[in-house]
Protein backbone atom coordinates (compact mmCIF):
# COMPACT_ATOMS: atom_id res chain seq x y z
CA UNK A 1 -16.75 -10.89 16.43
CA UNK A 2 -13.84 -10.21 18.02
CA UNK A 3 -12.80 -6.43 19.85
CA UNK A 4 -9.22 -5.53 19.17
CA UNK A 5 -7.39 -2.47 19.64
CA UNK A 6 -4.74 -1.41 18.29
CA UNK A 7 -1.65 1.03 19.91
CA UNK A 8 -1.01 3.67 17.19
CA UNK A 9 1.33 6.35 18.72
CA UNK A 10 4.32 5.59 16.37
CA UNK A 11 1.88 6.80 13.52
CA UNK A 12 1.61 10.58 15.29
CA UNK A 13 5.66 10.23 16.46
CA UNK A 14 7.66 8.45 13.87
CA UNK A 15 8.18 8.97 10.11
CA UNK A 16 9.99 5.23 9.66
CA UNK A 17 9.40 1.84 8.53
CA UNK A 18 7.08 1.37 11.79
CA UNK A 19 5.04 4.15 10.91
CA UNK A 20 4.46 2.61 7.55
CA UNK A 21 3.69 -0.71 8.97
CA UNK A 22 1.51 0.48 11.56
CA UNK A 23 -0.77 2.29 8.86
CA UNK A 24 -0.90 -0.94 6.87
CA UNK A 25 -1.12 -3.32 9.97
CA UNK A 26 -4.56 -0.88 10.69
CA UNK A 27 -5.95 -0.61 7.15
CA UNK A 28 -5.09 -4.84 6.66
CA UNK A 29 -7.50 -5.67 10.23
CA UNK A 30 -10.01 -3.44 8.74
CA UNK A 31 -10.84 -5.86 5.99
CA UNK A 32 -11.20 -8.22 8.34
CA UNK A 33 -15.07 -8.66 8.80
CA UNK A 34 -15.34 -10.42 12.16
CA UNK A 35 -12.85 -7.40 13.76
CA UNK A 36 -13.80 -4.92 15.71
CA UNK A 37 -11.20 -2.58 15.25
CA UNK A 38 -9.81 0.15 17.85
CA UNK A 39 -7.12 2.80 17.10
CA UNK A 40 -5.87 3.98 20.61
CA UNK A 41 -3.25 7.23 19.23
CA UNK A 42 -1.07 10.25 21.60
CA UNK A 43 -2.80 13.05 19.25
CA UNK A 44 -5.69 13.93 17.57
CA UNK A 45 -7.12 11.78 15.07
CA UNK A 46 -8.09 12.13 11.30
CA UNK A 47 -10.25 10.65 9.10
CA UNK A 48 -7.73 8.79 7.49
CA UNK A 49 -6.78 5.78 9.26
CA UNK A 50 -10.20 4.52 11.31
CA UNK A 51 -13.73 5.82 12.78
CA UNK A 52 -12.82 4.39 15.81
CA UNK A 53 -10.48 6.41 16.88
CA UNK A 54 -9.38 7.44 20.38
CA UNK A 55 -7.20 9.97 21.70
CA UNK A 56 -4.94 9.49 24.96
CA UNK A 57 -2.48 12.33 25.30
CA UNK A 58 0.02 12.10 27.24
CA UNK A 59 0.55 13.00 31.37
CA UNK A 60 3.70 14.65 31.25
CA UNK A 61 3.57 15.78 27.43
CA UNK A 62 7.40 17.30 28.10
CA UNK A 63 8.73 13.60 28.26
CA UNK A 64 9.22 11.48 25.14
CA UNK A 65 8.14 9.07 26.56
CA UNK A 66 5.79 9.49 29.27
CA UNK A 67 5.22 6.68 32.19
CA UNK A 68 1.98 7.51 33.58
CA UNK A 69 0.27 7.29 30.21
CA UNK A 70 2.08 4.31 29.08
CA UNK A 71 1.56 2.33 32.73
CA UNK A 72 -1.59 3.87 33.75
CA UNK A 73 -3.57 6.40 31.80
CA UNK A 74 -3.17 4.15 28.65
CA UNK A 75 -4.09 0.80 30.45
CA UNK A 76 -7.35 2.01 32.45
CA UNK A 77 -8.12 3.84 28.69
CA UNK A 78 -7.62 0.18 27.04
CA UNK A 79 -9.69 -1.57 29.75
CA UNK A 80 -12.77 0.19 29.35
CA UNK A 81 -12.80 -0.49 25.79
CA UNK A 82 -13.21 -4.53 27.04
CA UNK A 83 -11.21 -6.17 24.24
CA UNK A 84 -10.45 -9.49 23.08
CA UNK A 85 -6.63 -8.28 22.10
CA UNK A 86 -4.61 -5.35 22.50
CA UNK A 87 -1.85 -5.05 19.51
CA UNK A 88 1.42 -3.02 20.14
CA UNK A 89 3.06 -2.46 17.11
CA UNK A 90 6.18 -0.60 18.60
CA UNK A 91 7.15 -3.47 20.91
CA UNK A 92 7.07 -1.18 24.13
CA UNK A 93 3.80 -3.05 25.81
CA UNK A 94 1.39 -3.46 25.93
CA UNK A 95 1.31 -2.93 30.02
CA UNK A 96 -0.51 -3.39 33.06
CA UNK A 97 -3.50 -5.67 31.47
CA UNK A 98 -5.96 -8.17 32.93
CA UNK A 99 -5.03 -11.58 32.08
CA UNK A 100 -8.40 -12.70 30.22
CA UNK A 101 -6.85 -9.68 27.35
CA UNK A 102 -4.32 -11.54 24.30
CA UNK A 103 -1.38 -9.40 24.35
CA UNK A 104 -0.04 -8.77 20.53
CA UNK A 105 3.50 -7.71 21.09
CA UNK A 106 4.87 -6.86 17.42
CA UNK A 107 9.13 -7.27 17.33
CA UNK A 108 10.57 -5.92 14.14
CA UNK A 109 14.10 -6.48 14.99
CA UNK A 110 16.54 -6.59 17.76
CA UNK A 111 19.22 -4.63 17.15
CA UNK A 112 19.32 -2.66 20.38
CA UNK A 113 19.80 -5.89 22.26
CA UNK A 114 22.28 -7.03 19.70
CA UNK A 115 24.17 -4.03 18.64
CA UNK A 116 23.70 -1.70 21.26
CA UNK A 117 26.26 0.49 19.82
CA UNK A 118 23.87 1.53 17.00
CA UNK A 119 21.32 3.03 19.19
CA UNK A 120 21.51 5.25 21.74
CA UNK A 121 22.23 4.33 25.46
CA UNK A 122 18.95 5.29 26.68
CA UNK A 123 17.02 3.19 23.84
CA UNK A 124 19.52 0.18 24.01
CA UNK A 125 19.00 0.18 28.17
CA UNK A 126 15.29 0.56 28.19
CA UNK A 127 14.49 -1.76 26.12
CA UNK A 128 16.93 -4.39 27.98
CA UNK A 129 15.30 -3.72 31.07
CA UNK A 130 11.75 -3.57 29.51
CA UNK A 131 11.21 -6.58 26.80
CA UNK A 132 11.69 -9.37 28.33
CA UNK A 133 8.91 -8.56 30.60
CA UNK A 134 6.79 -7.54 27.64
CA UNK A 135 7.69 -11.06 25.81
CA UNK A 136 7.35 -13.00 28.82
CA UNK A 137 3.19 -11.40 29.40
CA UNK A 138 2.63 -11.48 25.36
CA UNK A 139 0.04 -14.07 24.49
CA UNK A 140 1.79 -13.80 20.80
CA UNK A 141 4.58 -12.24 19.17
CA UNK A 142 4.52 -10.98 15.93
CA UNK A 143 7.75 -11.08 13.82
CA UNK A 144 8.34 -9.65 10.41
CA UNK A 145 10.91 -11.88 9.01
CA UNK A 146 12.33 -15.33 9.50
CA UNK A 147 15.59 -13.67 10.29
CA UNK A 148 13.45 -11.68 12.74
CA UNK A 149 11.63 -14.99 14.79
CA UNK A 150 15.88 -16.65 14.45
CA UNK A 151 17.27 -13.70 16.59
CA UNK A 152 13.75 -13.56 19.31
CA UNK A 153 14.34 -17.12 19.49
CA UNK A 154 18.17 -16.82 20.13
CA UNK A 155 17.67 -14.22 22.40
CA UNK A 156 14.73 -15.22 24.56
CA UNK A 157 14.29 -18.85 23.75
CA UNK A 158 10.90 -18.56 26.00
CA UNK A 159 9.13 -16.89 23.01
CA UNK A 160 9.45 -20.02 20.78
CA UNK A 161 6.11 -21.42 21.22
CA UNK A 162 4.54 -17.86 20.69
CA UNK A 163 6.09 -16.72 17.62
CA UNK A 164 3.89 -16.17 14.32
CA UNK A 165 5.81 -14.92 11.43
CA UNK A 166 3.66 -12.92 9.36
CA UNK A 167 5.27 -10.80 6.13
CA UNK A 168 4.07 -7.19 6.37
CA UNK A 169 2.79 -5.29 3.68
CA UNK A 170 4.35 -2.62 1.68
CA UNK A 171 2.72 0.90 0.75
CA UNK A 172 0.46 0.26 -1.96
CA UNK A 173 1.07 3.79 -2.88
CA UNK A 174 4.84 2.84 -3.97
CA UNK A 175 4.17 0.57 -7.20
CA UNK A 176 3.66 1.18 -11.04
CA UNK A 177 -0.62 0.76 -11.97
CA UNK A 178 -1.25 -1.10 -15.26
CA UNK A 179 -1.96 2.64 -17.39
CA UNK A 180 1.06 4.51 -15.67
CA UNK A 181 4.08 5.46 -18.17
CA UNK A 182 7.38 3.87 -17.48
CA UNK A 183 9.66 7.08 -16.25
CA UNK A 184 12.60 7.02 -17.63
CA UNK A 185 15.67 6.48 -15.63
CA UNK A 186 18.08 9.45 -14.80
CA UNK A 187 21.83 9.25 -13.66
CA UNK A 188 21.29 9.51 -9.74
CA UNK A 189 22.04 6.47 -7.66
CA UNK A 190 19.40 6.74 -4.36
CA UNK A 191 19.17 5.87 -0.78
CA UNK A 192 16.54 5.89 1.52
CA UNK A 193 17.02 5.37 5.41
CA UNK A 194 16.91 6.85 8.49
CA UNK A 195 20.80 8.48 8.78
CA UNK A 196 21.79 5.75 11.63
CA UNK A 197 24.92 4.30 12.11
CA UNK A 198 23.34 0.72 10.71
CA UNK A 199 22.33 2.23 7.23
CA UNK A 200 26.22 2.31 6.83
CA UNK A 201 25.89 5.49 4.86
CA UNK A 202 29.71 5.76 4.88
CA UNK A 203 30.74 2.44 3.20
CA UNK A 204 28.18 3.72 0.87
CA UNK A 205 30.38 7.40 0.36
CA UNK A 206 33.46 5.32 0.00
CA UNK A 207 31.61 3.20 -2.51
CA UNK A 208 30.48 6.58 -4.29
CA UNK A 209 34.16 7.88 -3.97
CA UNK A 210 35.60 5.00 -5.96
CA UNK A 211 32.89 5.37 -8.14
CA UNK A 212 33.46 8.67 -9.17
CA UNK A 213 37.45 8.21 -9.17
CA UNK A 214 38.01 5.30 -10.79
CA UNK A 215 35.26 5.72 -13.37
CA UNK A 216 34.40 7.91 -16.91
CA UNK A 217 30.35 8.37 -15.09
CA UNK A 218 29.33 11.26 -13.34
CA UNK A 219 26.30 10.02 -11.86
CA UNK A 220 24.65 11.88 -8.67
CA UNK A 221 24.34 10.52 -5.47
CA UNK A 222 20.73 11.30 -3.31
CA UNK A 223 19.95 10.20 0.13
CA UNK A 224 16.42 10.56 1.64
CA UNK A 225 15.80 10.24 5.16
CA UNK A 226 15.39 12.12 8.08
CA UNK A 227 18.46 12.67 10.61
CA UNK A 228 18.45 10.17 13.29
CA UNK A 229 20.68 9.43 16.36
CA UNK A 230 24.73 8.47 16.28
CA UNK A 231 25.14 10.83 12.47
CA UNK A 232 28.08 13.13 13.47
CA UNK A 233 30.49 10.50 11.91
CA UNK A 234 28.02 10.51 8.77
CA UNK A 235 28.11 14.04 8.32
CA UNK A 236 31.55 14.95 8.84
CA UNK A 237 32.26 11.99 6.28
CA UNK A 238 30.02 13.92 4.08
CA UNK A 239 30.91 17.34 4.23
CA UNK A 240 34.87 16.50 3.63
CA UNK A 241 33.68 14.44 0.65
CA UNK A 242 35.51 15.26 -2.73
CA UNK A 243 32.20 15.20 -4.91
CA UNK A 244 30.32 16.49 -2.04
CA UNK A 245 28.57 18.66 -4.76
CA UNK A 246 27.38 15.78 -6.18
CA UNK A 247 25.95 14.67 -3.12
CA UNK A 248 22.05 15.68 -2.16
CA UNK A 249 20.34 15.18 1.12
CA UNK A 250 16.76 15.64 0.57
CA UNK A 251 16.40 14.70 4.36
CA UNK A 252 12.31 12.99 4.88
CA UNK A 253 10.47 13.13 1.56
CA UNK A 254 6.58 12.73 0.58
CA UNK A 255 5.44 9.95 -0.78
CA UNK A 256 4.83 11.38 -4.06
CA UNK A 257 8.67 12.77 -4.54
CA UNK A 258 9.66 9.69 -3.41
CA UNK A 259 7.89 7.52 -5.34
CA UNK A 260 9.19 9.36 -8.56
CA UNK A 261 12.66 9.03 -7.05
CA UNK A 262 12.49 5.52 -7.37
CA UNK A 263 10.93 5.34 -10.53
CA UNK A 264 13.77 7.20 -12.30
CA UNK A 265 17.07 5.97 -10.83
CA UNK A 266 19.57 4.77 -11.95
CA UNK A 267 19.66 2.28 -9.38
CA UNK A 268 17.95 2.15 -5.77
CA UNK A 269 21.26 1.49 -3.24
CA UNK A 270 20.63 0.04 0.50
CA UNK A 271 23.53 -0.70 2.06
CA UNK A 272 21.88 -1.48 5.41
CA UNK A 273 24.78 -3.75 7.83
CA UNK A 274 20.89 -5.37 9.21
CA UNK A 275 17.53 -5.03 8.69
CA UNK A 276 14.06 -6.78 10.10
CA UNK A 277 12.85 -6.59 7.19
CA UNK A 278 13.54 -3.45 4.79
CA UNK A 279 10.38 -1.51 3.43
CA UNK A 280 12.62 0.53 0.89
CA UNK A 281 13.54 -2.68 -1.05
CA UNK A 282 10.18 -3.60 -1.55
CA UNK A 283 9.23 -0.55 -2.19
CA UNK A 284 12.19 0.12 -4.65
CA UNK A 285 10.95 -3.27 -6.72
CA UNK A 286 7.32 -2.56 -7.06
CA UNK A 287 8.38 0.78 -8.35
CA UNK A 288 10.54 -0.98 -11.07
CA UNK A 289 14.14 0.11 -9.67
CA UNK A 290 17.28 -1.82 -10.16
CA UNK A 291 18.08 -2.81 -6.46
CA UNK A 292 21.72 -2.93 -4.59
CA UNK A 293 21.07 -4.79 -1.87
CA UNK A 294 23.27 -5.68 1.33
CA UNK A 295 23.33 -9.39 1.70
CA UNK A 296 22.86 -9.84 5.20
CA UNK A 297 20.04 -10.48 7.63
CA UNK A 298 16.48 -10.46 6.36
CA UNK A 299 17.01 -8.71 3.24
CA UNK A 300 17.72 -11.78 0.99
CA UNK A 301 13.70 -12.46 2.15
CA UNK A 302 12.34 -9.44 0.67
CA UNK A 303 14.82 -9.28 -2.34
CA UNK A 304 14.39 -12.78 -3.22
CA UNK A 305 16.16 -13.10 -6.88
CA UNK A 306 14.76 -9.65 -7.93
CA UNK A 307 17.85 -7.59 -6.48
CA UNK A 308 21.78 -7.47 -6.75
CA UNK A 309 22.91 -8.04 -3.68
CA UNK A 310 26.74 -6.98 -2.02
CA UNK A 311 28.69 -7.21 1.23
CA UNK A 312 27.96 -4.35 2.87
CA UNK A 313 31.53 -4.01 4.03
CA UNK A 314 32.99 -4.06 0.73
CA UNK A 315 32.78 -0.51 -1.09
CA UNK A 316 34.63 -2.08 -4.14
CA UNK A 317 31.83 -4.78 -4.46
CA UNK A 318 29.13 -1.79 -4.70
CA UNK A 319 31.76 0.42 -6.44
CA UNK A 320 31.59 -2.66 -8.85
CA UNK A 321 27.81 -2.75 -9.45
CA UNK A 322 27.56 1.41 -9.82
CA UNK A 323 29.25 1.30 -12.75
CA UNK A 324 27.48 -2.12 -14.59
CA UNK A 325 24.09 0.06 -13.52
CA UNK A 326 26.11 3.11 -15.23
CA UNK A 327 26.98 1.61 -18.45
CA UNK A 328 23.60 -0.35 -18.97
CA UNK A 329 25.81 -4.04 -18.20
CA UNK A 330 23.92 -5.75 -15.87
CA UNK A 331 22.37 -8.72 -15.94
CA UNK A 332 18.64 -8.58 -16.06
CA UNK A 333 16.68 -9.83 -13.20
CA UNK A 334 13.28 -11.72 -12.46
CA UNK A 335 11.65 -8.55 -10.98
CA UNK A 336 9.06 -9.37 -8.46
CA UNK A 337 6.40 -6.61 -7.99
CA UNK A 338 3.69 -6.53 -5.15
CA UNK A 339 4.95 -9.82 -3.20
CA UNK A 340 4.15 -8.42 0.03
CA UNK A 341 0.42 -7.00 -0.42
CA UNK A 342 -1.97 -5.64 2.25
CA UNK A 343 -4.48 -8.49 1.12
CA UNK A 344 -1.89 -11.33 2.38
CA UNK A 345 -0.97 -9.24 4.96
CA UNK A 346 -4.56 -9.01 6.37
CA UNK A 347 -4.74 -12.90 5.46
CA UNK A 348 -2.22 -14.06 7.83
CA UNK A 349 -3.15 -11.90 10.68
CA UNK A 350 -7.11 -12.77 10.34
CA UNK A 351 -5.05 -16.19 10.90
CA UNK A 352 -3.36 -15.33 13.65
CA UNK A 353 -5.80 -13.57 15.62
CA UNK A 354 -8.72 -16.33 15.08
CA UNK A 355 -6.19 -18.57 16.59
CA UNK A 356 -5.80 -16.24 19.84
CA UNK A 357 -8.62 -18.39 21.76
């Protein structure tokens, strides 16, 4: 029986991909049998996630990020505990632990070390300063994609030997159960991101633009996300748009409006310039959407041969595949549903964590 615990702030603080994986990361270790599982969160818990559940709130609760819980108050919280491992899923630790404890650092990409200019200065300098501290102490690093262990590897060529590449799961929540009707699908192309300059939300207006110029369709255009750093570009894009009627930003959605969004468009557009891995696709596919997918960094993983993918800086390439998914000419596709489940998600990392000695 091993003790692990598990550092779940990004569940209380973000409403993103990490959130998502974090969730699934804790419900796949709970399967586990030999796991004694921990959830160390910044707020109070719920009875949704774990039993063992414990609160550490923060020092200085007017900082986003707060130093003396993350250094200290966190740490001597962890080290009464007496684990086996300590799992950060957010990449920002773990810190200050004795050396018999397995550090699980979890990287989902590396874009602020990459493309700094997508991320604000703060982010893109912290974690400069910070990670390869965090690598160098991690007893493993988890990485979501091949794409994801090339560019660690790349980067810090220390990590190689600690690498384990394990898929993540996607929301169960988001896929079609054997006795559930088919919806049927509405003109509406969708979107579904974080509004961040690496979505590229404004090749994806131009693509919309030529779209609705060049074409007889009048499909709709929504976007669901919630607003995130570097937008002003994005917006005032937006708001001088010709069709900006046409144009609906449902900003962060529940599960159960978005799952219904899926199921009914006309086609499910990501445009992303990269991704570590790219929840929406799979999430897209197991709700039976047809997929426009950028062709660039890990998303040819998750698509597979399921999606259409594009170059994400050609607008006429998606302009292109609008109007096929308009006029009912595509091609049909091999759709892969549930490829990335929380039962070989909880496989692999029973694997990796038996192998943490």
């Amino acid at each position: 029986m091993k003790r692990v615990v598990i550092i779940a702030d990004c569940i209380d603080t973000q409403n993103a991909g990490i959130q998502s994986y974090t969730r699934n990361m804790i419900n796949a270790l709970s399967m586990l049998p030999d796991i004694e599982l921990f959830c160390v969160r910044i707020k109070s818990p719920n009875n949704d996630i774990l039993k063992n559940q414990i609160v550490v709130k923060p020092v200085l609760p007017f900082l986003t990020k707060d130093p003396f819980r993350l250094f200290f108050k966190l740490p001597s919280v962890i080290r009464k505990l007496k684990p086996d491992i300590v799992i950060e899923p957010a990449h920002m630790g773990p810190f200050n632990l004795p050396a018999p404890i397995k550090r699980v650092t979890v990287i989902h990409d590396l874009t602020p070390i990459k493309y700094p200019k997508w991320h604000t200065w703060f982010s893109a300098t912290m974690q400069r300063l910070f990670l390869p501290h965090i690598l160098r102490k991690a007893t493993m690093v988890i990485t979501n994609s091949n794409n994801t262990s090339f560019d660690l590897t790349d980067c810090y060529p220390f990590t190689k030997g600690k690498i384990s590449r394990i898929y993540p799961a996607s929301d169960p929540y988001y896929s079609i159960k054997p006795n559930e009707q088919i919806s049927a699908k509405a003109p509406f192309f969708l979107s579904v991101g974080t509004l961040e300059p690496r979505k590229n939300l404004n090749m994806l207006l131009d693509a919309y633009l030529l779209f609705r110029h060049k074409s007889e369709y009048t499909h709709n255009l929504i976007i669901c996300g919630a607003t995130g750093w570097k937008s002003q570009n994005f917006f005032k894009k937006l708001n001088n748009h010709p069709f900006r009627n046409d144009i609906e930003l449902k900003g962060y959605v529940p599960k159960e409006e978005l799952k219904e969004l899926y199921k009914t468009t006309a086609a499910f557009v990501y445009p992303s310039l990269y991704e570590g891995f790219g929840f929406p696709v799979a999430e897209a596919l197991n709700c039976n959407a047809t997929c426009f997918v950028s062709n660039t960094s890990s998303l040819p993983e998750v698509g597979g041969d399921s999606v259409f993918y594009f170059n994400p800086d050609s607008a006429e390439e998606l302009f292109t595949l609008f109007v096929a998914a308009a006029s009912e000419s595509l091609p049909a596709k091999n759709k892969c549903h549930n490829a990335f489940t929380i039962e070989s998600f909880s496989k692999e990392l029973g694997k990796a964590i038996q192998s943490l000695q």
